[in-house]
N, C-alpha and C. Protein backbone atom coordinates (compact mmCIF):
# COMPACT_ATOMS: atom_id res chain seq x y z
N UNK A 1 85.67 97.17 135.30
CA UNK A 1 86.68 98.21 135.24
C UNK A 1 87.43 98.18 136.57
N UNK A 2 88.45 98.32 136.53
CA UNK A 2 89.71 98.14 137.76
C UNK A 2 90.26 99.20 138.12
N UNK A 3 90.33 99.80 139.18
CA UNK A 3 90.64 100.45 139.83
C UNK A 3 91.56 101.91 139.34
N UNK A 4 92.65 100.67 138.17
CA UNK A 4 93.30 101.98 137.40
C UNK A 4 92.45 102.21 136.30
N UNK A 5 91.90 101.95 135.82
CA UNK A 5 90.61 102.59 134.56
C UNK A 5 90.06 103.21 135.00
N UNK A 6 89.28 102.74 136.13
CA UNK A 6 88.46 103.94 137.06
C UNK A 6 89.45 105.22 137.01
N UNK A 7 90.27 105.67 137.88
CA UNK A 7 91.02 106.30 137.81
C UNK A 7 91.38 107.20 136.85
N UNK A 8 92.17 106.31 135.51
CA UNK A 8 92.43 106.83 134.30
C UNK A 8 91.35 107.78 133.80
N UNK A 9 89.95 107.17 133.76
CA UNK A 9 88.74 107.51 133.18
C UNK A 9 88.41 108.55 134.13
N UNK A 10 88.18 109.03 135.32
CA UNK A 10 88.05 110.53 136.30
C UNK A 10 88.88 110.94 135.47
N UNK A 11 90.51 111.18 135.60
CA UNK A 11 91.40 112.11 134.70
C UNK A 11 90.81 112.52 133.30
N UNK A 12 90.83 111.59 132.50
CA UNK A 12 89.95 112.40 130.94
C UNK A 12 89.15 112.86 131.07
N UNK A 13 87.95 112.59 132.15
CA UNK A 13 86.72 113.29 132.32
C UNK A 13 86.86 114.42 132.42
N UNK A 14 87.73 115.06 133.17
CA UNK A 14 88.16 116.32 133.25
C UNK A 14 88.89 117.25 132.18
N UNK A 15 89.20 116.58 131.31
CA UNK A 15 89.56 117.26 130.17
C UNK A 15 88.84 117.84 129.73
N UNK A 16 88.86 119.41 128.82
CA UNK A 16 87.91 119.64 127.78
C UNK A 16 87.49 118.27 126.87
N UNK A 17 86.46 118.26 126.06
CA UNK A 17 86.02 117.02 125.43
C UNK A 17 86.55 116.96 124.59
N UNK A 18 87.51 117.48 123.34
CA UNK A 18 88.30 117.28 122.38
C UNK A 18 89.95 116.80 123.14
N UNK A 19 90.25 117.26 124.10
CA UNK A 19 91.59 117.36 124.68
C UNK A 19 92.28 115.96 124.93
N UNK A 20 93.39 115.91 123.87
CA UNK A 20 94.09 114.66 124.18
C UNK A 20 94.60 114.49 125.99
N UNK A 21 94.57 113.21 126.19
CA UNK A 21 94.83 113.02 127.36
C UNK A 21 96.63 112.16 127.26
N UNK A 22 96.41 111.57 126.46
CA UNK A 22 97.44 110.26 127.30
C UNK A 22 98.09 109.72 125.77
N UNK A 23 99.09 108.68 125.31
CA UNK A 23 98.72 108.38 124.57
C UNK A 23 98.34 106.32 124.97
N UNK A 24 97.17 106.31 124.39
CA UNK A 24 96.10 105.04 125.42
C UNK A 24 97.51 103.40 124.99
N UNK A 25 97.86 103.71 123.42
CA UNK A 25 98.18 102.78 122.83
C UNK A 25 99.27 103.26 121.57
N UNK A 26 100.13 101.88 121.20
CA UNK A 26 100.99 101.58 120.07
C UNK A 26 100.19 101.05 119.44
N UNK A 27 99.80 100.54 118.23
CA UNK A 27 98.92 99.88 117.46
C UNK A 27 100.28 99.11 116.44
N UNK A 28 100.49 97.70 116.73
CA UNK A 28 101.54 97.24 116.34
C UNK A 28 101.23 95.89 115.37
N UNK A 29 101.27 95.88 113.76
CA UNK A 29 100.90 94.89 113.02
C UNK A 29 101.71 93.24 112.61
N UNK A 30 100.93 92.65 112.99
CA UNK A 30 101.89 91.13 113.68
C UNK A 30 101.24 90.39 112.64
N UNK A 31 101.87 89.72 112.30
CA UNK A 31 101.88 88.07 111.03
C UNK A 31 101.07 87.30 111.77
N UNK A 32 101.91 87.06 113.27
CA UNK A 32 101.25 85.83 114.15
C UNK A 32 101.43 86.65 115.67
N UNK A 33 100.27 86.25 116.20
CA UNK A 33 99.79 86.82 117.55
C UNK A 33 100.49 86.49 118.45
N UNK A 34 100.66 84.80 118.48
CA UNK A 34 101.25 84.55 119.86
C UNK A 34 103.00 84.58 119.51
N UNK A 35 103.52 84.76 118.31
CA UNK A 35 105.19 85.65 118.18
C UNK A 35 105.47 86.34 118.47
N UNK A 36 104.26 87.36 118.42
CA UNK A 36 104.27 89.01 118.91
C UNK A 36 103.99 88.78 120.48
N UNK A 37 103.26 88.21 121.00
CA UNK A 37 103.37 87.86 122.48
C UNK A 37 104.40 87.52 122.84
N UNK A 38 104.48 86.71 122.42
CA UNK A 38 106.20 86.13 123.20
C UNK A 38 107.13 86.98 123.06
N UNK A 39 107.36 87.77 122.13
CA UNK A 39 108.55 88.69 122.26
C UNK A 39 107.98 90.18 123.35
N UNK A 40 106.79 90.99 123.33
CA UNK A 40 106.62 91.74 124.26
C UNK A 40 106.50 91.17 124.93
N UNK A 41 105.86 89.83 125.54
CA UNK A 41 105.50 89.53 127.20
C UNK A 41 106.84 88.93 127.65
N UNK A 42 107.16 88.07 127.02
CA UNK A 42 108.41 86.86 127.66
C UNK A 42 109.47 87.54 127.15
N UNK A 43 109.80 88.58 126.27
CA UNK A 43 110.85 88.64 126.12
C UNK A 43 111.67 90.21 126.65
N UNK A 44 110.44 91.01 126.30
CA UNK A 44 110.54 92.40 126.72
C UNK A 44 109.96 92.52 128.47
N UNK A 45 109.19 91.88 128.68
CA UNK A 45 108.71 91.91 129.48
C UNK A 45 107.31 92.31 129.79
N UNK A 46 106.62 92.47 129.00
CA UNK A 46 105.55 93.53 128.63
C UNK A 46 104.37 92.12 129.58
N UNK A 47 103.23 92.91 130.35
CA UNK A 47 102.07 92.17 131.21
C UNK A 47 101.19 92.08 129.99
N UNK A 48 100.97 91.21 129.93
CA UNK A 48 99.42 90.61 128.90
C UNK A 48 98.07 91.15 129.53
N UNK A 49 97.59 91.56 129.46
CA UNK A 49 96.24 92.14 129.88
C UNK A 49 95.23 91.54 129.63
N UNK A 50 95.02 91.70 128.07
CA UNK A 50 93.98 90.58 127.23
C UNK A 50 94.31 90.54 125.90
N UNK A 51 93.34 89.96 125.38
CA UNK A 51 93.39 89.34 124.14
C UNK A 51 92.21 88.88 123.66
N UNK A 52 91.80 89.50 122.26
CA UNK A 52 90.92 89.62 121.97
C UNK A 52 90.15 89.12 120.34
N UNK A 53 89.21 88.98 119.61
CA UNK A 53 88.97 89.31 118.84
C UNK A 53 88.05 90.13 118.31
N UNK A 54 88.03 91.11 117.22
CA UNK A 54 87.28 92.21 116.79
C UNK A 54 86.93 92.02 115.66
N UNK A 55 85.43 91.16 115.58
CA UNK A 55 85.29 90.46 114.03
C UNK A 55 85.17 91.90 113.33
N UNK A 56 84.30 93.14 113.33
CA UNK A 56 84.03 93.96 112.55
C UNK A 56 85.52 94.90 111.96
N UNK A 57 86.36 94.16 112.57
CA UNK A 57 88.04 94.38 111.99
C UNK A 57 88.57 94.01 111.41
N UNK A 58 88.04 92.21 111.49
CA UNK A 58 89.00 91.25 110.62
C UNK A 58 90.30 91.50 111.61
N UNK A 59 90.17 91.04 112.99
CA UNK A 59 91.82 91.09 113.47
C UNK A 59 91.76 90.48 115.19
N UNK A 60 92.62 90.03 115.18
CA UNK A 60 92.53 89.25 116.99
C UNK A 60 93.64 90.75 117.34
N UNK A 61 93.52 91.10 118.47
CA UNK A 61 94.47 91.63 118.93
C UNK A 61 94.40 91.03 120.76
N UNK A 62 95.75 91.63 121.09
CA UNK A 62 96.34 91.38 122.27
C UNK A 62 96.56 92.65 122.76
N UNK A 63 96.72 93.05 123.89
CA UNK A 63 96.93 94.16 124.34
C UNK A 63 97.77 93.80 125.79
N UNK A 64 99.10 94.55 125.69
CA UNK A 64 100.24 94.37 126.68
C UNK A 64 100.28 95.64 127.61
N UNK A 65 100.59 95.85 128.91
CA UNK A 65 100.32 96.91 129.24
C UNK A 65 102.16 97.85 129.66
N UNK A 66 102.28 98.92 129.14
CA UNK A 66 103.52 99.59 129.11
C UNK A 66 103.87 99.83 130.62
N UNK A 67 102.94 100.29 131.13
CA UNK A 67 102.57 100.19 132.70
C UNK A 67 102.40 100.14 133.55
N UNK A 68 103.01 99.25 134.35
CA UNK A 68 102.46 98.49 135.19
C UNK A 68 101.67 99.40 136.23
N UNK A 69 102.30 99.92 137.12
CA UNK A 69 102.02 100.70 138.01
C UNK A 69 100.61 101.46 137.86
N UNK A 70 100.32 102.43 136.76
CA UNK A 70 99.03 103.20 136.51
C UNK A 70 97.99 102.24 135.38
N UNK A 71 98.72 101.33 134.63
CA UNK A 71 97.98 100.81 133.80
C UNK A 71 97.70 101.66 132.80
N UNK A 72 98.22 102.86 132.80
CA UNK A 72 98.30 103.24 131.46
C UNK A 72 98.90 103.04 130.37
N UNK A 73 98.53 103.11 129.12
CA UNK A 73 99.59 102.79 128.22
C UNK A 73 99.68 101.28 127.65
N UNK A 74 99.45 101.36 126.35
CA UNK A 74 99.59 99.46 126.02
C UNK A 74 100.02 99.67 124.43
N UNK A 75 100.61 98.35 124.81
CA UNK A 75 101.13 98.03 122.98
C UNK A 75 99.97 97.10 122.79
N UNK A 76 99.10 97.10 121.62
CA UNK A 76 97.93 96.81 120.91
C UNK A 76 98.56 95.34 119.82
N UNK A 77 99.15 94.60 119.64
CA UNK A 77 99.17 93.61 118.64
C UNK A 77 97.90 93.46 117.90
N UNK A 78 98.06 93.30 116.96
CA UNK A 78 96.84 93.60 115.82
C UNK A 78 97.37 91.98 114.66
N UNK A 79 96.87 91.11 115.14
CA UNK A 79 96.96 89.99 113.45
C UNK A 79 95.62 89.89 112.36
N UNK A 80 95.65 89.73 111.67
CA UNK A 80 94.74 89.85 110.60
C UNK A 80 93.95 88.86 110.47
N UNK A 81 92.76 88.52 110.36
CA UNK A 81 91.93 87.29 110.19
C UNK A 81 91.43 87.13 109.13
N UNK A 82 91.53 87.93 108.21
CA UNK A 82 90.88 87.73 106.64
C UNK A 82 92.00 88.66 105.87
N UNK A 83 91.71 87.47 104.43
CA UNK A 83 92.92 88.61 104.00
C UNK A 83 92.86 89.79 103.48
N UNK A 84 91.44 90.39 103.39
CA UNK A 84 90.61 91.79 102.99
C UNK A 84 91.18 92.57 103.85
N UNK A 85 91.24 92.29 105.08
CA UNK A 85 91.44 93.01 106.52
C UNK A 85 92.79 94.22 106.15
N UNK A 86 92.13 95.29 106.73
CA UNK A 86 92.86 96.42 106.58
C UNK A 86 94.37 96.30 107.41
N UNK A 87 94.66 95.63 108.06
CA UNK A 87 95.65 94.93 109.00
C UNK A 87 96.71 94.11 107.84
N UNK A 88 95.79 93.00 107.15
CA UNK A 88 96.48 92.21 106.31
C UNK A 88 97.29 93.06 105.07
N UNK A 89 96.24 94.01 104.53
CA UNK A 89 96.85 94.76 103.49
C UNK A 89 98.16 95.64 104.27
N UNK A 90 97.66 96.51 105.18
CA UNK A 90 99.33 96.76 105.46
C UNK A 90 100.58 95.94 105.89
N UNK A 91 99.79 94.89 106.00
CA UNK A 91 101.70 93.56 106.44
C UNK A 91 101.88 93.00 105.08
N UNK A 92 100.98 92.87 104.19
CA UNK A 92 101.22 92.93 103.01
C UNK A 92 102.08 93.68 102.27
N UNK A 93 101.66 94.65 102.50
CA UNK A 93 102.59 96.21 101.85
C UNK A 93 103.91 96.13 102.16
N UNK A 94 103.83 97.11 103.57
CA UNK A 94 104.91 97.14 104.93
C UNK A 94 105.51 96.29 105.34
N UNK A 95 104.59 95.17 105.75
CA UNK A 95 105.67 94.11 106.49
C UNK A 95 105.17 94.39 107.74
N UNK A 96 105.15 93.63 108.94
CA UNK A 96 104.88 93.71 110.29
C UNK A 96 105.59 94.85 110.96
N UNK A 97 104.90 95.57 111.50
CA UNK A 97 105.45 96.97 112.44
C UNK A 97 104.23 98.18 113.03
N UNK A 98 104.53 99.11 112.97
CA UNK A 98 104.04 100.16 113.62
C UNK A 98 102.90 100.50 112.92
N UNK A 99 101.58 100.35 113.30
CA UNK A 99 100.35 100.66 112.24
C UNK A 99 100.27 101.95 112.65
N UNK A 100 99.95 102.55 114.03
CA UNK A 100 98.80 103.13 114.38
C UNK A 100 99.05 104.14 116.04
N UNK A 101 99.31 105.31 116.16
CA UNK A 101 99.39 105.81 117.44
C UNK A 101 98.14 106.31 117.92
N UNK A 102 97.73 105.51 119.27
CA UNK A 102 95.82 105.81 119.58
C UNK A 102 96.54 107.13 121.03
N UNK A 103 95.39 107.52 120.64
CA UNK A 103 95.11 109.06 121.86
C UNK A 103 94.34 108.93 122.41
N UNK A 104 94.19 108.93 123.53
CA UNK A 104 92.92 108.68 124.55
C UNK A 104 92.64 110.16 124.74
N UNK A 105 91.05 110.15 124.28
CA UNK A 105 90.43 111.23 124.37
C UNK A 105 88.79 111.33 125.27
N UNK A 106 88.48 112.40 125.89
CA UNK A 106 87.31 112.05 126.29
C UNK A 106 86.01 112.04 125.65
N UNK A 107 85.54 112.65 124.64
CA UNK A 107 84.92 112.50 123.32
C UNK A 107 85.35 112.75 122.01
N UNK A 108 84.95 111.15 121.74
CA UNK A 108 85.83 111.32 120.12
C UNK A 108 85.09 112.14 119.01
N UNK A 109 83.55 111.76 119.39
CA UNK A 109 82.88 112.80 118.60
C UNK A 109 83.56 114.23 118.88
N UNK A 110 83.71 115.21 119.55
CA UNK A 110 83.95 116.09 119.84
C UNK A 110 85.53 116.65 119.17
N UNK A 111 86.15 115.63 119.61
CA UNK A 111 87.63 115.51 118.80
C UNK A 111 87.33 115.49 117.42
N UNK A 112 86.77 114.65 117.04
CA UNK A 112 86.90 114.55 115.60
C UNK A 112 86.19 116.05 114.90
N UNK A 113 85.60 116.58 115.62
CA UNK A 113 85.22 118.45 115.18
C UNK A 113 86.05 119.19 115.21
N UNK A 114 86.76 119.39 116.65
CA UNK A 114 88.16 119.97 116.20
C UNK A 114 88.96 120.00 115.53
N UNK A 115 89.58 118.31 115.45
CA UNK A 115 90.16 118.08 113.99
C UNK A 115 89.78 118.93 113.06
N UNK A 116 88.15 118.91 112.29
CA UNK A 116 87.86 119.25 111.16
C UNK A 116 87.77 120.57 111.06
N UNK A 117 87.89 121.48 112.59
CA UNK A 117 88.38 123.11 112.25
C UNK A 117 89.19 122.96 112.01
N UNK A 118 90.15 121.84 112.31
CA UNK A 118 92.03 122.62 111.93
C UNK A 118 92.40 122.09 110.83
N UNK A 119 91.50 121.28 110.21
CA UNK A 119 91.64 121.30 108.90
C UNK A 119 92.58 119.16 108.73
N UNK A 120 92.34 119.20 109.60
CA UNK A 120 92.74 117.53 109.59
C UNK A 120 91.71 116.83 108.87
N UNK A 121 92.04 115.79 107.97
CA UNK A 121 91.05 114.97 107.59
C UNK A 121 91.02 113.80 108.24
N UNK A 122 89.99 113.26 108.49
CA UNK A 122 89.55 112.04 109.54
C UNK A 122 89.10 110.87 108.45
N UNK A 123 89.70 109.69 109.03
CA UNK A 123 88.82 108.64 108.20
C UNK A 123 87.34 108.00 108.18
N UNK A 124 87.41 108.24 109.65
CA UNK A 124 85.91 108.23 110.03
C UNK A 124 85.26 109.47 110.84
N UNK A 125 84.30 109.39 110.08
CA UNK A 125 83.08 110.63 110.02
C UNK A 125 82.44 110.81 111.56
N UNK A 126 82.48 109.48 112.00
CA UNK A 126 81.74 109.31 113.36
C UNK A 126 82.83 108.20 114.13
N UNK A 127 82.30 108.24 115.51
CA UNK A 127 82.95 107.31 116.67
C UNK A 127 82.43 106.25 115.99
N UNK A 128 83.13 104.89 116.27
CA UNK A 128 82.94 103.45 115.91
C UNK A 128 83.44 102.82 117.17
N UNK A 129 82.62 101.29 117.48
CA UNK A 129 83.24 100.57 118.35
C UNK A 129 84.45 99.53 118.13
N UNK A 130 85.26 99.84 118.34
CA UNK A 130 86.87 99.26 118.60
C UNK A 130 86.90 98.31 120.09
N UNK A 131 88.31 97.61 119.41
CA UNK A 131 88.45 96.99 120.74
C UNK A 131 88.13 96.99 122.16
N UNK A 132 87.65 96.44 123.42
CA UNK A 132 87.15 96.62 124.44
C UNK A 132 86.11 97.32 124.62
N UNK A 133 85.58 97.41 123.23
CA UNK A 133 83.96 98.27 123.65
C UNK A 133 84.50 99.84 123.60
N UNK A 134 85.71 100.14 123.46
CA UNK A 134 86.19 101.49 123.40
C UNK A 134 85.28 102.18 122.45
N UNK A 135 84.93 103.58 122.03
CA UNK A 135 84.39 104.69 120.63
C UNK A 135 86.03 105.05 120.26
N UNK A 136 85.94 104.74 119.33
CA UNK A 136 87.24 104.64 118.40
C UNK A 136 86.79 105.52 116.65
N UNK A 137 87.89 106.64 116.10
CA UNK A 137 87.79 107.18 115.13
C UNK A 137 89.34 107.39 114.86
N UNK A 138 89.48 107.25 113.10
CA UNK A 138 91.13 107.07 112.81
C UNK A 138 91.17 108.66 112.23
N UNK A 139 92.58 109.50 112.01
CA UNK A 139 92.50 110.36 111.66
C UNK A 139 93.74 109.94 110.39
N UNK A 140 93.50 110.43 108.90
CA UNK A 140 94.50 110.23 108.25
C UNK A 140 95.51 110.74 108.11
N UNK A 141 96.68 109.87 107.88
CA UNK A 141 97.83 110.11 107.87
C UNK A 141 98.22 111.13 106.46
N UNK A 142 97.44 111.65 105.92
CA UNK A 142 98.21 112.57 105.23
C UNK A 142 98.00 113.65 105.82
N UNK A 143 97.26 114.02 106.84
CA UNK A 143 96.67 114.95 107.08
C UNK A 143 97.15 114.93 108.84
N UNK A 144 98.00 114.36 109.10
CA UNK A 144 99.37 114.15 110.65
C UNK A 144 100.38 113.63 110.56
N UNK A 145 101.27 114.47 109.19
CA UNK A 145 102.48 113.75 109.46
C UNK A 145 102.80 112.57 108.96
N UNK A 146 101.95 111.72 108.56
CA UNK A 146 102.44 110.34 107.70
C UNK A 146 102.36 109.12 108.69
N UNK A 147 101.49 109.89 110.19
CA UNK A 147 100.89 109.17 111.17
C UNK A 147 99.68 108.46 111.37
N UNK A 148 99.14 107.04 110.83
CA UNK A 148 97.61 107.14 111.43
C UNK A 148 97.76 107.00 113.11
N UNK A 149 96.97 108.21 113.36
CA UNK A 149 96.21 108.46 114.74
C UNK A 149 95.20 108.08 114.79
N UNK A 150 94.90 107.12 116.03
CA UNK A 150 93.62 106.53 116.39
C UNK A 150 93.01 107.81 117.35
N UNK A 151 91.78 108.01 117.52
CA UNK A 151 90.94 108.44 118.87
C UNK A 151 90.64 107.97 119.61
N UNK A 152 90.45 107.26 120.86
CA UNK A 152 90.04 106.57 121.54
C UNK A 152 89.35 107.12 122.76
N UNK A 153 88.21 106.66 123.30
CA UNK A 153 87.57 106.61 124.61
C UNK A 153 86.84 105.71 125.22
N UNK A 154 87.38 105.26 126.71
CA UNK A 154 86.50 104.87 127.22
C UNK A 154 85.48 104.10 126.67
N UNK A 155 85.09 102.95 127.07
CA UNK A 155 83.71 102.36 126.59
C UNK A 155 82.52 103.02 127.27
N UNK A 156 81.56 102.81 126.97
CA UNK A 156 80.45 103.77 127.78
C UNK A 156 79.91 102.40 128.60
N UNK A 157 79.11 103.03 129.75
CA UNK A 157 79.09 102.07 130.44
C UNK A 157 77.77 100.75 130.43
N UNK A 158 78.60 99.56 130.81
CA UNK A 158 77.20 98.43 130.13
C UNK A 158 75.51 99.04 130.36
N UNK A 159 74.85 98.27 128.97
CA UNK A 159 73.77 98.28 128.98
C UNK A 159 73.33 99.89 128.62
N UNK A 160 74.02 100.80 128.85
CA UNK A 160 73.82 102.11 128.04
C UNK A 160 74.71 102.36 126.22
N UNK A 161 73.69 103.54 125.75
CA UNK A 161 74.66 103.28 124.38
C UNK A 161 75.40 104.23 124.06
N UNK A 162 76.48 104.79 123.76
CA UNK A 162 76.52 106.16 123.87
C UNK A 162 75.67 107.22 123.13
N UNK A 163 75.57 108.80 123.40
CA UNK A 163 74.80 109.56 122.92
C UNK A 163 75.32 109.96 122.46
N UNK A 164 74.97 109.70 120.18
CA UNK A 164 75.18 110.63 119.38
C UNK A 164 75.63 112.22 119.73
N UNK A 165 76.44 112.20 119.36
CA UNK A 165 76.61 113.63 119.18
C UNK A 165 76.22 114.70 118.27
């Protein structure tokens, strides 16, 4: 973790534990990975950070940082690796574009309770591990606007697991 994560991660800590912080990510659905690179990095300008794959996704993603300065903030490229992949079915549908707006939160368990007082329906019941080792939970879009919202936090730190909530 680098200096601005460190950082980033004190700030959410301090949040109540449901309390959106930031928003972490764009979640952006791409045909081909390195097209979608080349047009945010080489063309927009966008810093490459990493790049990844997330077999329990079915999807390579890339992650560009909006940024620079705090390192907050990234556009997420998302390509599909199977054609089951929940990624594939929406470029299927849709066509390549805007999947997904993630919220960096400091517990997603915790978030995802609030949600369910205010009457939001969530797609997932519990935190899941997402990209970079992040706890990741989606909230459905009928239930924000016609938005899927991701949850996101922090990975917990190596060799620990996080504690159920």
């Amino acid at each position: 973790m680098d200096g601005q994560d460190v950082n980033a991660a004190r700030e959410i800590a301090a949040l109540p534990p449901e309390a959106a912080g930031w928003v972490d990510h764009l979640g952006i659905a791409v045909a081909d990975l390195e097209t979608g690179i080349r047009l945010w990095r080489d063309v927009l300008g966008l810093e490459l950070e990493r790049a990844e794959e997330v077999p329990t996704e079915q999807v390579k993603v890339a992650f560009l940082r909006l940024d620079r300065a705090t390192g907050r903030g990234h556009v997420e490229l998302l390509q599909p690796t199977a054609p089951e992949s929940a990624i594939a079915k929406f470029v299927a549908k849709r066509g390549p574009g805007l999947h997904h707006v993630a919220i960096a939160v400091a517990d997603v368990a915790a978030a995802l309770r609030s949600c369910a007082e205010a009457g939001i329906e969530a797609i997932d019941t519990a935190p899941r591990v997402g990209a970079g080792g992040k706890q990741v939970a989606f909230l459905h879009p009928k239930s924000t606007g016609g938005v899927l919202i991701e949850l996101c936090a922090a990975a917990p730190p190596q060799g620990r697991q996080p504690i159920p909530a």
